[in-house]
C-alpha atoms as a PDB file:
ATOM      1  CA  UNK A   1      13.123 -31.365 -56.211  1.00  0.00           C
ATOM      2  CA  UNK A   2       9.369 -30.564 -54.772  1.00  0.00           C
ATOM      3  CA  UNK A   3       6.531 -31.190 -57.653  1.00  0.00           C
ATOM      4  CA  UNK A   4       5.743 -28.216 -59.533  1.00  0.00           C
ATOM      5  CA  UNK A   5       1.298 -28.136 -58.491  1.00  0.00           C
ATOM      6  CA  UNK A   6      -1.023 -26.362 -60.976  1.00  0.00           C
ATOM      7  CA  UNK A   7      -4.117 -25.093 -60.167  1.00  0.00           C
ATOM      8  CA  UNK A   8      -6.841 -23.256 -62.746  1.00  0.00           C
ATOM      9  CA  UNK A   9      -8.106 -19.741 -62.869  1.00  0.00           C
ATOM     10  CA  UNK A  10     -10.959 -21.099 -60.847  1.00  0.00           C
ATOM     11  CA  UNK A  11      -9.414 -21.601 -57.963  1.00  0.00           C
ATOM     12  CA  UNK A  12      -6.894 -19.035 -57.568  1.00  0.00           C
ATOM     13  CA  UNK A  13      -8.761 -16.551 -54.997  1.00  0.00           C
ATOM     14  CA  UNK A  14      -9.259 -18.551 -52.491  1.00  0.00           C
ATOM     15  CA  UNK A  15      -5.533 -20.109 -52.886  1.00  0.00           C
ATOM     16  CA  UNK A  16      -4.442 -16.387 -52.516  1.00  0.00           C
ATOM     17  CA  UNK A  17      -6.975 -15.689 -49.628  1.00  0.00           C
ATOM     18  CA  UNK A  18      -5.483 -18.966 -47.745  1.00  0.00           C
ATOM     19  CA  UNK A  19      -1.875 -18.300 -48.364  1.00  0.00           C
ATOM     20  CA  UNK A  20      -1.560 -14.547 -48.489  1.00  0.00           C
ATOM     21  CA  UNK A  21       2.170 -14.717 -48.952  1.00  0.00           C
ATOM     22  CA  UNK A  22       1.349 -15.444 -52.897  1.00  0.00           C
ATOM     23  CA  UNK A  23       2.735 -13.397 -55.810  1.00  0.00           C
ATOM     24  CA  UNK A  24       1.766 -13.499 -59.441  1.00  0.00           C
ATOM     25  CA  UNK A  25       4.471 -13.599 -61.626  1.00  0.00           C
ATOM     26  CA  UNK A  26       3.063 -13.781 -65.612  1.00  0.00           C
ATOM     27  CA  UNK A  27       5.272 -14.383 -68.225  1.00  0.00           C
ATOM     28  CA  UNK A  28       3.670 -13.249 -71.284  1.00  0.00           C
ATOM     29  CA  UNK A  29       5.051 -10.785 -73.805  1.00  0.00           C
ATOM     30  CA  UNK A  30       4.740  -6.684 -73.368  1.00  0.00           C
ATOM     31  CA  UNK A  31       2.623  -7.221 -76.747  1.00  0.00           C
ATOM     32  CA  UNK A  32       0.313  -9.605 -74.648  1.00  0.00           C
ATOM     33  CA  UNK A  33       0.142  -7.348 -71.831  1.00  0.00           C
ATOM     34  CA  UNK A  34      -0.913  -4.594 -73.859  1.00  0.00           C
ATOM     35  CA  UNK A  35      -3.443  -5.966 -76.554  1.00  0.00           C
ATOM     36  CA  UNK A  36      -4.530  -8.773 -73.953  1.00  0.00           C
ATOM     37  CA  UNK A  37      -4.664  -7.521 -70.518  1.00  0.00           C
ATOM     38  CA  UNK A  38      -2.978  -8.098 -67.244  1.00  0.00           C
ATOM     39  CA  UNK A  39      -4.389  -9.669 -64.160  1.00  0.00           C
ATOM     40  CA  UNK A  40      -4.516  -7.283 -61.167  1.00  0.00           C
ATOM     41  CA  UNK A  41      -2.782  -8.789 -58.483  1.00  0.00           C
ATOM     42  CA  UNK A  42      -2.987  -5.886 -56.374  1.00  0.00           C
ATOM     43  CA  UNK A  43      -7.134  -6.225 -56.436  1.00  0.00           C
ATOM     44  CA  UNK A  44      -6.536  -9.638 -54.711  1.00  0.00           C
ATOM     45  CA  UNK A  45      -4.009  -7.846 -52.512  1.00  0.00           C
ATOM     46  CA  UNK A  46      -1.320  -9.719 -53.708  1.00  0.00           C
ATOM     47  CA  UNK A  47       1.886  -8.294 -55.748  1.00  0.00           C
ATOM     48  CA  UNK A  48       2.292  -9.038 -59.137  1.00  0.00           C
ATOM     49  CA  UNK A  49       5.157  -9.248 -61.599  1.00  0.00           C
ATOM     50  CA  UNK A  50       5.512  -9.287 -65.380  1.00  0.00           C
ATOM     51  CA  UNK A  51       8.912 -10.638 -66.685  1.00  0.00           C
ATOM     52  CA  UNK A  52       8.448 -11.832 -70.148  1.00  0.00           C
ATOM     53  CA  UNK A  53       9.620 -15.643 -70.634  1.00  0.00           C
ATOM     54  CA  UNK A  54       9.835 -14.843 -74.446  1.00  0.00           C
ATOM     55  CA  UNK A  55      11.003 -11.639 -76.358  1.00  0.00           C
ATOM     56  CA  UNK A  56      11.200  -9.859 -79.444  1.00  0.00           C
ATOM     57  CA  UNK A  57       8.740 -10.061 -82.315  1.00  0.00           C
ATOM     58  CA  UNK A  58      10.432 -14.044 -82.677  1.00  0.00           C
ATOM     59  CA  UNK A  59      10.163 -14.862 -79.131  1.00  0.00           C
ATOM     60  CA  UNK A  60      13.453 -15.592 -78.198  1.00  0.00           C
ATOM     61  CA  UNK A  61      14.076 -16.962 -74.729  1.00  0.00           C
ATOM     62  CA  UNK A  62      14.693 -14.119 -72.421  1.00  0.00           C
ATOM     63  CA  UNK A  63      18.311 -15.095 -71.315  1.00  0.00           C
ATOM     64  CA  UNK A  64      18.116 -12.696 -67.788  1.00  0.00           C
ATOM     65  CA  UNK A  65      14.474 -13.919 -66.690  1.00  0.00           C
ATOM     66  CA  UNK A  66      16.132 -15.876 -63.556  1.00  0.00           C
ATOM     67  CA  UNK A  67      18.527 -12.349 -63.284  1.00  0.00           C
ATOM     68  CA  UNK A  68      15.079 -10.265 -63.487  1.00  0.00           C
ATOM     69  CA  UNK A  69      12.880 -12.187 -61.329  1.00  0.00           C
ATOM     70  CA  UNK A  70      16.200 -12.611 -58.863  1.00  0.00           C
ATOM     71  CA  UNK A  71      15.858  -9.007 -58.552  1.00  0.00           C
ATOM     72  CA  UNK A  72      12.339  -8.550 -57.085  1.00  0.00           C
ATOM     73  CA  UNK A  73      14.062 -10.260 -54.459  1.00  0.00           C
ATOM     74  CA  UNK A  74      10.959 -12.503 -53.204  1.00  0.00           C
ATOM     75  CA  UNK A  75      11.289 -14.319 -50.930  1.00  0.00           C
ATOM     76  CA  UNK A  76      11.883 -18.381 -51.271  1.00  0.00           C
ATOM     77  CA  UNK A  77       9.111 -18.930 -48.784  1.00  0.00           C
ATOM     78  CA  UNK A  78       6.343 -17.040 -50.992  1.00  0.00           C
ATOM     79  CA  UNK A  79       4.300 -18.912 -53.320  1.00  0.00           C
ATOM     80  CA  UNK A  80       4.693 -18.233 -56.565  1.00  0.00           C
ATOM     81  CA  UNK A  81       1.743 -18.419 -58.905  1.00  0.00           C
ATOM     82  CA  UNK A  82       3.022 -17.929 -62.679  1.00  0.00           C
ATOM     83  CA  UNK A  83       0.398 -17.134 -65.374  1.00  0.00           C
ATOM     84  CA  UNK A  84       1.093 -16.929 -69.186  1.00  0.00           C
ATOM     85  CA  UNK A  85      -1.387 -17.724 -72.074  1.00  0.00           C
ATOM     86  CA  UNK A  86      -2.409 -21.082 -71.884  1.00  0.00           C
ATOM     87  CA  UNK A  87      -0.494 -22.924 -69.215  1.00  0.00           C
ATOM     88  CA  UNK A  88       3.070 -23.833 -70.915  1.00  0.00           C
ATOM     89  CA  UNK A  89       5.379 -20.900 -71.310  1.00  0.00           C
ATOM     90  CA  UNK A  90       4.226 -20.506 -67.410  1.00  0.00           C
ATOM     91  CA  UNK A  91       5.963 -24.115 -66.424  1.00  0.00           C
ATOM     92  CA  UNK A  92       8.683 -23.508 -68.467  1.00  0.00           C
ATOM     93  CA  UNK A  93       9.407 -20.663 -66.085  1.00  0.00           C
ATOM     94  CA  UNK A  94       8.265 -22.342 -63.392  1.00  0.00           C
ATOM     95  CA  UNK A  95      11.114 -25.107 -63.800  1.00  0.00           C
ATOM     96  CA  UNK A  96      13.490 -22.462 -64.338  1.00  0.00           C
ATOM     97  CA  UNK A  97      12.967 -20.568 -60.930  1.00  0.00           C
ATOM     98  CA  UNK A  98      13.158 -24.789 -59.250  1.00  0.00           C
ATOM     99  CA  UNK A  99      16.663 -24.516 -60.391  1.00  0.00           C
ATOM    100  CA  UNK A 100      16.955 -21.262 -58.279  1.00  0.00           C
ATOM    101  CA  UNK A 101      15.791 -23.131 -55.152  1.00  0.00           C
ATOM    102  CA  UNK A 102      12.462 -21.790 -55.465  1.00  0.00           C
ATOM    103  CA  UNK A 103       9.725 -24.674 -54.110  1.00  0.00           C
ATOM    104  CA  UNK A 104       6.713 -23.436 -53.657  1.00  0.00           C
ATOM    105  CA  UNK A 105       5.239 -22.537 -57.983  1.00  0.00           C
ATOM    106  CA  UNK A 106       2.422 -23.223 -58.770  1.00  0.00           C
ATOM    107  CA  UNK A 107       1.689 -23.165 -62.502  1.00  0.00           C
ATOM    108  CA  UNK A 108      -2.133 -21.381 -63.126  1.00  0.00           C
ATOM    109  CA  UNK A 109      -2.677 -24.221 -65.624  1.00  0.00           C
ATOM    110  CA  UNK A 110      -5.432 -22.440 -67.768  1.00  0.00           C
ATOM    111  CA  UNK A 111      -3.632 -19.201 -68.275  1.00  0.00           C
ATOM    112  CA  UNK A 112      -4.719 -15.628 -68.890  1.00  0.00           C
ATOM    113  CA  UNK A 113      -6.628 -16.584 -71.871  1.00  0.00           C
ATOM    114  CA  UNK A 114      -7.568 -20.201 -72.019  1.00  0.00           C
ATOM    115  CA  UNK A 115      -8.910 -22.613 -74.317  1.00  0.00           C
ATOM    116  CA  UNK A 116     -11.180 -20.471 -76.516  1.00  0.00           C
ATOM    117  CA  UNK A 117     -13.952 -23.198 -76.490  1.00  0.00           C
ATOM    118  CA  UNK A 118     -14.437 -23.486 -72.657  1.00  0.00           C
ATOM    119  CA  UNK A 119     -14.968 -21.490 -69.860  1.00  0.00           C
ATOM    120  CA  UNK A 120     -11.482 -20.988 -68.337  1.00  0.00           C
ATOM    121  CA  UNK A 121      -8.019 -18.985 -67.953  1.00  0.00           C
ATOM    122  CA  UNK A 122      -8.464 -16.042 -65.823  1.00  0.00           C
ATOM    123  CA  UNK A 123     -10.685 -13.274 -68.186  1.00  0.00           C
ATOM    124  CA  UNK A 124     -13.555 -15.552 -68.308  1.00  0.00           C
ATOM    125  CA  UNK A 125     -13.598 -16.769 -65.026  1.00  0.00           C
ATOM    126  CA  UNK A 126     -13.800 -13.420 -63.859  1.00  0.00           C
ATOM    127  CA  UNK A 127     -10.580 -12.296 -61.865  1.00  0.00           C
ATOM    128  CA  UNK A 128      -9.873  -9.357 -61.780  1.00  0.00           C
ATOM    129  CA  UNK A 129      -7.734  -7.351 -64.565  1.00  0.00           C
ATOM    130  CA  UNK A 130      -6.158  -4.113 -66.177  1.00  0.00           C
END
């Protein structure tokens, strides 16, 4: 199996403007989405996707995330960047889509949010979201 790379916040735009075959897949909860934010993909001309890794107020494990994300049918060749909070629900899902013969993931290691004591995850380093 190919290694899963991770990259931070920091670095993501120009990943996306050198391989514009990227897609943003973030795995947070709807809760997250809405009291949180969402990055905007679409303002780095890239598609996005939210599929929640976790779900229900006791964040169960989404049993049809491989069925849900197999459905966006993207392609195998596109690199995947996954986002959740802090960097670990996002390789969970990451090793989940290997399994499906996806290679090319790439785990945004910060997350949306970060480590609250640094400058990171993708608010505070100033990508763009909703």
């Amino acid at each position: 199996m190919s290694e899963i790379f991770s990259i931070p916040s920091e670095k993501v735009k120009d990943f996306i403007n050198n391989n514009n075959d990227s897609v943003i897949l973030d795995v947070r909860t709807e809760e997250e989405w809405n009291m949180v934010g969402k990055p905007d993909g679409e303002a780095l001309n890239v598609k996005t996707l939210f599929i929640s890794l976790l779900i229900g107020p006791d964040r169960q494990r989404n049993e049809n995330f491989t069925k849900d994300f197999n459905e966006k049918k993207i392609s195998k060749k596109n690199n995947i960047l996954i986002i959740c909070r802090s960097g670990v629900r996002s390789m969970a899902a990451a090793k989940l889509l290997q399994q499906q013969g996806y290679t090319n993931l790439i785990n945004i290691s910060d997350g949306f949010e970060g480590n609250p004591s640094t400058v990171e995850g993708w608010k505070k380093t100033r990508l763009p979201f909703k």
